[in-house]
PDB file of N, CA and C in Angstrom:
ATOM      1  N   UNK A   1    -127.356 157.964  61.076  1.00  0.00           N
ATOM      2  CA  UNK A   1    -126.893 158.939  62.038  1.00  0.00           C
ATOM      3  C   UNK A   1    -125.549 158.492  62.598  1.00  0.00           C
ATOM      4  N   UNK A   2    -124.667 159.448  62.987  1.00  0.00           N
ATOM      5  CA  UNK A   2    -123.171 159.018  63.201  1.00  0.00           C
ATOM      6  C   UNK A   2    -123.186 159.562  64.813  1.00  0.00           C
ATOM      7  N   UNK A   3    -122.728 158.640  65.444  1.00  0.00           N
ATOM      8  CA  UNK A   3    -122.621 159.133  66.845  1.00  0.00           C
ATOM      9  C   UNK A   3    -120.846 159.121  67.245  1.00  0.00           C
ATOM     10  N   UNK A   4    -120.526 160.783  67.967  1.00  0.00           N
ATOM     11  CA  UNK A   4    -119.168 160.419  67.766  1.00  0.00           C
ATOM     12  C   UNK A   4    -119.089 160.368  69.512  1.00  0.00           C
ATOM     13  N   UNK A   5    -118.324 160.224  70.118  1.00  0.00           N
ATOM     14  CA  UNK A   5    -117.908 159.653  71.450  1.00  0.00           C
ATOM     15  C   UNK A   5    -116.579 160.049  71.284  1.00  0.00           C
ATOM     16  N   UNK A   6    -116.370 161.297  72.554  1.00  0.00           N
ATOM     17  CA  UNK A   6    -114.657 161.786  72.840  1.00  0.00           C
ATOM     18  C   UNK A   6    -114.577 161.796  74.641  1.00  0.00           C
ATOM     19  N   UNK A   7    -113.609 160.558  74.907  1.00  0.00           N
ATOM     20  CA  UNK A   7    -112.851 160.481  76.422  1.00  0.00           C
ATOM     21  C   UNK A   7    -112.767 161.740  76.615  1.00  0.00           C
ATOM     22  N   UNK A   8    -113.432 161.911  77.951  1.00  0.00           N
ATOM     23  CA  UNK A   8    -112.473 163.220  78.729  1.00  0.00           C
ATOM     24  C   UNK A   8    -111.394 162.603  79.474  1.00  0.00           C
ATOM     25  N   UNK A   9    -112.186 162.565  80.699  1.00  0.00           N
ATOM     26  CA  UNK A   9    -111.156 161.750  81.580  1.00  0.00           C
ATOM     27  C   UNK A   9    -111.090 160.370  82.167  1.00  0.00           C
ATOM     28  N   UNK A  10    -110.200 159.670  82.084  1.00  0.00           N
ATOM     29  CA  UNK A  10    -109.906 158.409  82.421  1.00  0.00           C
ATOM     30  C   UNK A  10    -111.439 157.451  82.465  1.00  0.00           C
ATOM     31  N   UNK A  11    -112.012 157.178  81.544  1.00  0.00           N
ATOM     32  CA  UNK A  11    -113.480 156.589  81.971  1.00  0.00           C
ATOM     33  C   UNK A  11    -114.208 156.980  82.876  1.00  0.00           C
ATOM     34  N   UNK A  12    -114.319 158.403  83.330  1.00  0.00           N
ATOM     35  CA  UNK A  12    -115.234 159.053  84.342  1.00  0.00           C
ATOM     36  C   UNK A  12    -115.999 159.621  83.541  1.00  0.00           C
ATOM     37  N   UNK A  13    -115.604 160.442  82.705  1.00  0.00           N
ATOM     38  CA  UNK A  13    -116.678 161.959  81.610  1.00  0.00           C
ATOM     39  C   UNK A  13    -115.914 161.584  80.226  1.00  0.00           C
ATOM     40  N   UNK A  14    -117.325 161.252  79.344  1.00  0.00           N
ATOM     41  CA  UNK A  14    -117.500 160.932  78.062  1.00  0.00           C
ATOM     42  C   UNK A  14    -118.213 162.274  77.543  1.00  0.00           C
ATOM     43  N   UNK A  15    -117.648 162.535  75.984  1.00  0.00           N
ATOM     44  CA  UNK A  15    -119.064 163.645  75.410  1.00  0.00           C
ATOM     45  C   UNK A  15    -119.410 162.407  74.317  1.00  0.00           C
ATOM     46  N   UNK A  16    -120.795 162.564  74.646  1.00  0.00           N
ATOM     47  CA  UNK A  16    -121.456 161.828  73.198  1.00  0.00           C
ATOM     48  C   UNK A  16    -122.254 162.625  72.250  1.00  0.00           C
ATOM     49  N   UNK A  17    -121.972 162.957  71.001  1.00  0.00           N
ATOM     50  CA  UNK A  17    -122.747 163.963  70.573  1.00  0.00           C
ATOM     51  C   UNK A  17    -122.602 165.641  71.081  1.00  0.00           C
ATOM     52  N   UNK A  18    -121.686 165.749  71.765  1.00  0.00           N
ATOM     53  CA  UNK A  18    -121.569 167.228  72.075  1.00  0.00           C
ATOM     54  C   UNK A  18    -122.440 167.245  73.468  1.00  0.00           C
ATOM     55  N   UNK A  19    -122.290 166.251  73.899  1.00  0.00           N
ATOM     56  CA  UNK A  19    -123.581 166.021  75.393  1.00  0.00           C
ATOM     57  C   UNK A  19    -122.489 165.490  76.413  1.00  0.00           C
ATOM     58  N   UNK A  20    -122.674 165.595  77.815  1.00  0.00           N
ATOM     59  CA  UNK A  20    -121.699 165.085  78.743  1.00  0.00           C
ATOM     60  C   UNK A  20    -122.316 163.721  78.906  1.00  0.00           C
ATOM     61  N   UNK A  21    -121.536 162.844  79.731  1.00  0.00           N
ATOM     62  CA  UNK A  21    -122.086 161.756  80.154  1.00  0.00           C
ATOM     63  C   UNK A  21    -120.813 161.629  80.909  1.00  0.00           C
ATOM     64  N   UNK A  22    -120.991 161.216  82.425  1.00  0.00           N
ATOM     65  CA  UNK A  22    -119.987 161.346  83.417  1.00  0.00           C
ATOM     66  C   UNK A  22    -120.649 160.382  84.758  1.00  0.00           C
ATOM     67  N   UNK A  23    -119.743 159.997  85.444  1.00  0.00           N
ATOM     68  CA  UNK A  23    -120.019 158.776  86.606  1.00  0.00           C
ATOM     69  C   UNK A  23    -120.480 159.839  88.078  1.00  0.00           C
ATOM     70  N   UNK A  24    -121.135 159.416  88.462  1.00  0.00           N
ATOM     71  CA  UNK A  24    -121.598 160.314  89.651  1.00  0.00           C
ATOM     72  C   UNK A  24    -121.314 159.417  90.545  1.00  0.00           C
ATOM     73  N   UNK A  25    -121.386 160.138  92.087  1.00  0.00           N
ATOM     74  CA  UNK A  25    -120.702 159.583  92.912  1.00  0.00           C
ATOM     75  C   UNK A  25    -120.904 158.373  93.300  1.00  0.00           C
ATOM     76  N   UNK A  26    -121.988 157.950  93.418  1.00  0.00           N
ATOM     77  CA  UNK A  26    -122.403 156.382  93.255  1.00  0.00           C
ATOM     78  C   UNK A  26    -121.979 155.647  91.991  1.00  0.00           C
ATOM     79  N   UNK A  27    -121.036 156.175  91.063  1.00  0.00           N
ATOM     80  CA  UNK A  27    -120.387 155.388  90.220  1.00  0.00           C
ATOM     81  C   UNK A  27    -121.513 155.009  88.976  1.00  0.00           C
ATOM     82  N   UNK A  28    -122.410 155.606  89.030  1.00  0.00           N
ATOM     83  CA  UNK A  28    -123.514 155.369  88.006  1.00  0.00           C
ATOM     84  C   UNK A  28    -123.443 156.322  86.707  1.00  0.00           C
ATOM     85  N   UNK A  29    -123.709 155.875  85.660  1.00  0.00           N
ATOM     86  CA  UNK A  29    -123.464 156.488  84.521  1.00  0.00           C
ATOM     87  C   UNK A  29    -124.847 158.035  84.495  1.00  0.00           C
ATOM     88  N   UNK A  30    -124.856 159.038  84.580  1.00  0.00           N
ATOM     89  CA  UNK A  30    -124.988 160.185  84.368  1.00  0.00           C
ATOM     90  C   UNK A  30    -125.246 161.048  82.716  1.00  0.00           C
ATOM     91  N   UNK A  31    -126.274 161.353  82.734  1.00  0.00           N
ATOM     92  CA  UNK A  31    -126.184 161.849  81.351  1.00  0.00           C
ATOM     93  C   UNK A  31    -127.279 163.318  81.252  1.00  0.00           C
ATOM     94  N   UNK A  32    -126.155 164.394  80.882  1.00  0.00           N
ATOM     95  CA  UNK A  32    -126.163 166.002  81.004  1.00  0.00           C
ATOM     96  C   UNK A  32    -127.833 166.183  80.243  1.00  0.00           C
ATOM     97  N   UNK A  33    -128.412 165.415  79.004  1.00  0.00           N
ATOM     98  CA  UNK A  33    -129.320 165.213  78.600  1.00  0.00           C
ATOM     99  C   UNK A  33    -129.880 164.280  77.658  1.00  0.00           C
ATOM    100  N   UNK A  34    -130.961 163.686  77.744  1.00  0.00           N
ATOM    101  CA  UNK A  34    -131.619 162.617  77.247  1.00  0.00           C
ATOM    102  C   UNK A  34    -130.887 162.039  75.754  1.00  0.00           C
ATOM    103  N   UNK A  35    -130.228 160.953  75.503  1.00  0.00           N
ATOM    104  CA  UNK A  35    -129.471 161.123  74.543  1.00  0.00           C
ATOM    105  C   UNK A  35    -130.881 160.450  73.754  1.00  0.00           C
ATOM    106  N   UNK A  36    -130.109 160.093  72.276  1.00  0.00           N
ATOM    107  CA  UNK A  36    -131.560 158.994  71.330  1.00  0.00           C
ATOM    108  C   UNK A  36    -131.045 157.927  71.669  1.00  0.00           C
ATOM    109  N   UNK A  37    -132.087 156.828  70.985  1.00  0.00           N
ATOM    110  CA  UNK A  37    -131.956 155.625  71.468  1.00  0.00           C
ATOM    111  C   UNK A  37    -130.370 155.385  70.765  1.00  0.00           C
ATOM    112  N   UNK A  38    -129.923 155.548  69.499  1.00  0.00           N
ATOM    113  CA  UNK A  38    -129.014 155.159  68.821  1.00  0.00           C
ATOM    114  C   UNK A  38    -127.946 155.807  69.275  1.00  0.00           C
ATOM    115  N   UNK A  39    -127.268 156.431  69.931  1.00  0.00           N
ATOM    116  CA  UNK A  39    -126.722 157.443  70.754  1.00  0.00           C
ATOM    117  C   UNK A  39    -126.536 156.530  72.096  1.00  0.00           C
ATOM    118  N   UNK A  40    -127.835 156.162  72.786  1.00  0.00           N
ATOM    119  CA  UNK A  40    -127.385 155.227  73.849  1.00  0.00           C
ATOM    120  C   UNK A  40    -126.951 153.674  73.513  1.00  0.00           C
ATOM    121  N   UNK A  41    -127.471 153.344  72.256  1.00  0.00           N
ATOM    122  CA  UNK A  41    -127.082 151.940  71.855  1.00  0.00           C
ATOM    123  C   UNK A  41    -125.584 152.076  71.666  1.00  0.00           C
ATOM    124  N   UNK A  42    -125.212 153.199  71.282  1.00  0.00           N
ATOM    125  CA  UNK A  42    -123.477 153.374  70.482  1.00  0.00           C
ATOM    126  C   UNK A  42    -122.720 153.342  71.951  1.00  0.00           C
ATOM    127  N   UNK A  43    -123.380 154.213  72.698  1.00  0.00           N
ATOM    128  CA  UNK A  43    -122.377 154.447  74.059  1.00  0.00           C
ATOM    129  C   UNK A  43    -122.502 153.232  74.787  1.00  0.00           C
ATOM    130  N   UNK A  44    -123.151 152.069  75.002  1.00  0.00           N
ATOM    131  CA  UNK A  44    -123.448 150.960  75.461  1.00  0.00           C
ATOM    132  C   UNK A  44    -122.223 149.614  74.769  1.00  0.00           C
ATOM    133  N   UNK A  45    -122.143 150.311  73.617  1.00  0.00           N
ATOM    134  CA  UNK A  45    -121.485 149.297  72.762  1.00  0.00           C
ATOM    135  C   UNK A  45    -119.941 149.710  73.597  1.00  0.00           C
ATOM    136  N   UNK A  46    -119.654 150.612  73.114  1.00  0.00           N
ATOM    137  CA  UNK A  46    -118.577 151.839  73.528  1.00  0.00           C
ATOM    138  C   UNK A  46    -117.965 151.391  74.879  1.00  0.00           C
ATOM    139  N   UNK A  47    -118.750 151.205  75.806  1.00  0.00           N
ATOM    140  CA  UNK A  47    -118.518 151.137  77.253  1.00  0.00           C
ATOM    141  C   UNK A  47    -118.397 149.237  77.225  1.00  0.00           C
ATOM    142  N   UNK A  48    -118.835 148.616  76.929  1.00  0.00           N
ATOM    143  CA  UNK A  48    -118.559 147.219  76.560  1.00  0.00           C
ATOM    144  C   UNK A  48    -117.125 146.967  75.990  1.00  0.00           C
ATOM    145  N   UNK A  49    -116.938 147.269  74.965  1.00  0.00           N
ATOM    146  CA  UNK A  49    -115.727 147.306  74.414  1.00  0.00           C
ATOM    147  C   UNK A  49    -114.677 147.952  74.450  1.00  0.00           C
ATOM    148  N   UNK A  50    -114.619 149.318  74.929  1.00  0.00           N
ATOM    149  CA  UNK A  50    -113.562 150.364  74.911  1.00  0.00           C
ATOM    150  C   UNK A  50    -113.435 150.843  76.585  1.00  0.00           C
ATOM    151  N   UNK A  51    -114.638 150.694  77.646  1.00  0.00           N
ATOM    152  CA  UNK A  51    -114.027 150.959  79.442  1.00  0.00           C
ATOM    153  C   UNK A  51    -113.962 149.558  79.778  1.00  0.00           C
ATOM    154  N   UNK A  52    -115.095 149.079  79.672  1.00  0.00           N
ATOM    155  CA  UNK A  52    -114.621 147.093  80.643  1.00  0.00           C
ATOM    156  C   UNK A  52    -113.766 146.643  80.136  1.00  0.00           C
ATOM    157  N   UNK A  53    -113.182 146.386  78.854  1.00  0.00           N
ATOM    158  CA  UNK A  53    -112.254 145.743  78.583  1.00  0.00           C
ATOM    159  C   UNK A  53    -111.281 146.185  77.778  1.00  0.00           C
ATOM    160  N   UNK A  54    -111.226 147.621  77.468  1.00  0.00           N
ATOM    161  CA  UNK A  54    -110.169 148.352  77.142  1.00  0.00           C
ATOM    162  C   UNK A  54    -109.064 147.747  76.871  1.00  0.00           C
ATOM    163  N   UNK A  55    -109.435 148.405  75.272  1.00  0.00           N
ATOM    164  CA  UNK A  55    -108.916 147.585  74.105  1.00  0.00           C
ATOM    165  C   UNK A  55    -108.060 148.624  73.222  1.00  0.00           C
ATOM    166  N   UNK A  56    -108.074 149.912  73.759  1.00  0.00           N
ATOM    167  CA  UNK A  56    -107.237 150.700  73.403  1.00  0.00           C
ATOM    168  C   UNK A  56    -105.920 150.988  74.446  1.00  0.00           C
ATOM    169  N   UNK A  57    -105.370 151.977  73.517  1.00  0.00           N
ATOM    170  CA  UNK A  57    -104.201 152.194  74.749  1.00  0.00           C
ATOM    171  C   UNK A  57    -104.442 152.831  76.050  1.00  0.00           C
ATOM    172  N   UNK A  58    -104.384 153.078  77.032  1.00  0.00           N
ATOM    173  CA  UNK A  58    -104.381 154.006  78.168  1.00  0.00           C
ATOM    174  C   UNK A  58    -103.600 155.328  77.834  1.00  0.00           C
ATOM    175  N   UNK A  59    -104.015 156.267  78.705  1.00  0.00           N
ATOM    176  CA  UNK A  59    -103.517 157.671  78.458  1.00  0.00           C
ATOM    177  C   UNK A  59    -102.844 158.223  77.101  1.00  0.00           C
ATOM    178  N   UNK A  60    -103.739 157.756  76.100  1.00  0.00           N
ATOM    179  CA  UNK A  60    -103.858 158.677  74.517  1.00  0.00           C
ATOM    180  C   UNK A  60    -105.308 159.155  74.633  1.00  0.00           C
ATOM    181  N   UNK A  61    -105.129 160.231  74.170  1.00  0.00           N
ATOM    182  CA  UNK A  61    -106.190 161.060  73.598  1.00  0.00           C
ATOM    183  C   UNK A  61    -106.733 160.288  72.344  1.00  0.00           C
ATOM    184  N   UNK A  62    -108.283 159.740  72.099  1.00  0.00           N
ATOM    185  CA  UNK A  62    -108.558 159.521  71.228  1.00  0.00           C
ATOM    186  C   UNK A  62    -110.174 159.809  70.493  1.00  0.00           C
ATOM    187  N   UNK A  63    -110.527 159.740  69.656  1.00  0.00           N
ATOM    188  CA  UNK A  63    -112.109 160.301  69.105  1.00  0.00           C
ATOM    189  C   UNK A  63    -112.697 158.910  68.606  1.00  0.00           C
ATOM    190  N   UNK A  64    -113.832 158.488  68.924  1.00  0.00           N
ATOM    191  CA  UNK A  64    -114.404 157.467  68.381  1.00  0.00           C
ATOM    192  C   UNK A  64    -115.646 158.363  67.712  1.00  0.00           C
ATOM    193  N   UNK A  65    -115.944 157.666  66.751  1.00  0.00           N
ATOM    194  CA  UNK A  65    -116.691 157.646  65.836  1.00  0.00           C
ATOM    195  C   UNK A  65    -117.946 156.383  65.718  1.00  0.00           C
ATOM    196  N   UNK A  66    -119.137 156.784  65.313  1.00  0.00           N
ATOM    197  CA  UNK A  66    -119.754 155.324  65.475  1.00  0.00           C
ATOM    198  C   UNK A  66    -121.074 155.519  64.364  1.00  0.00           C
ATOM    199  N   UNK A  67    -121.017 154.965  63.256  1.00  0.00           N
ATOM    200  CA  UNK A  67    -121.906 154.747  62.525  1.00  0.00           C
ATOM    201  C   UNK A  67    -122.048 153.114  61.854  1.00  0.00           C
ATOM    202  N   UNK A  68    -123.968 152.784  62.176  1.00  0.00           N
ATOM    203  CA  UNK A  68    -124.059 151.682  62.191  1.00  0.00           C
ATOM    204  C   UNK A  68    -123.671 150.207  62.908  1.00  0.00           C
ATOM    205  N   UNK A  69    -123.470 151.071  64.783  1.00  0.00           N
ATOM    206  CA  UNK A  69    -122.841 150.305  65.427  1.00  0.00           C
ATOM    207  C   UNK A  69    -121.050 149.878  64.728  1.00  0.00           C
ATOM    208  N   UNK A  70    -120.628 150.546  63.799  1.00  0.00           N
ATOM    209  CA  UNK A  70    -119.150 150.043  63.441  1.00  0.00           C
ATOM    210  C   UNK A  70    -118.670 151.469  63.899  1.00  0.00           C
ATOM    211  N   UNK A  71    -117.085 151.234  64.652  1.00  0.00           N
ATOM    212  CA  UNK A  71    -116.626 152.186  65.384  1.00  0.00           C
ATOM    213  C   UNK A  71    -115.502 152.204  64.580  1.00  0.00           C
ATOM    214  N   UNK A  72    -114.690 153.767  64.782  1.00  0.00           N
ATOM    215  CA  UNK A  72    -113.790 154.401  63.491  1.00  0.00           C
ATOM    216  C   UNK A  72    -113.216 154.828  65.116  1.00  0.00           C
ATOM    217  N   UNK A  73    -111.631 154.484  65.320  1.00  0.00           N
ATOM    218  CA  UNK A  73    -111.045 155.565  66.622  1.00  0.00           C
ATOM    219  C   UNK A  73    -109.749 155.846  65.884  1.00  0.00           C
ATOM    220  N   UNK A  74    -109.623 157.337  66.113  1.00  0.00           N
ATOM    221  CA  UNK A  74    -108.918 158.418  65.830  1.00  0.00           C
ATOM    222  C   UNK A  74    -108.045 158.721  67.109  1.00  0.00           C
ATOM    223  N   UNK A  75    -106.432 158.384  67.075  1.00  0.00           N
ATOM    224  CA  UNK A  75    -105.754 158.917  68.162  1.00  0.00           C
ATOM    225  C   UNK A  75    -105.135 160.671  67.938  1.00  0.00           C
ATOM    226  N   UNK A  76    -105.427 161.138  68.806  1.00  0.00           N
ATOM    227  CA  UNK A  76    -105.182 162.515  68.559  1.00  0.00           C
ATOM    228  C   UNK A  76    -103.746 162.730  69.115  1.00  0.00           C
ATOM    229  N   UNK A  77    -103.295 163.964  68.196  1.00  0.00           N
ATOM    230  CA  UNK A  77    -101.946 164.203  68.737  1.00  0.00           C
ATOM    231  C   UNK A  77    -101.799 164.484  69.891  1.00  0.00           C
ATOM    232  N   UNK A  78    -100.757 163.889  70.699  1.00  0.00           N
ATOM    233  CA  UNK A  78    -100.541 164.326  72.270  1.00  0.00           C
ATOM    234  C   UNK A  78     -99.704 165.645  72.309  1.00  0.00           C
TER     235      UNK A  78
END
């Protein structure tokens, strides 16, 4: 199963799978509906590597991709 993960805004609102996932006001991760386990394992990975220690650029538009825990990111045209 391929889980894709697209930034909305600035590490606040993620879509995973065509699903929201966004920080609520207590700063807690939020999710529009029950994702699968592999879906939350990808976005876990995702948020490890790509918001805490952001390892991409800042303010590009980009699409991650995630199959088999290995991540594919796609910068989209600005």
């Amino acid at each position: 199963m391929s889980v894709k993960i697209i930034p909305l805004t600035e590490h606040k609102q993620d879509i995973v799978n065509r699903y929201l996932v966004y920080k609520n006001v207590f700063e807690n991760r939020t999710f529009q509906y029950n994702l699968s386990a592999r879906e939350h394992e990808a976005f876990g990975v995702y948020e490890k590597l790509f918001i805490k220690d952001s390892i991409l650029k800042k303010n590009r538009s980009y699409v991650l991709e995630c199959s088999n825990l290995e991540f594919t990111f796609k910068y989209k045209e600005d």
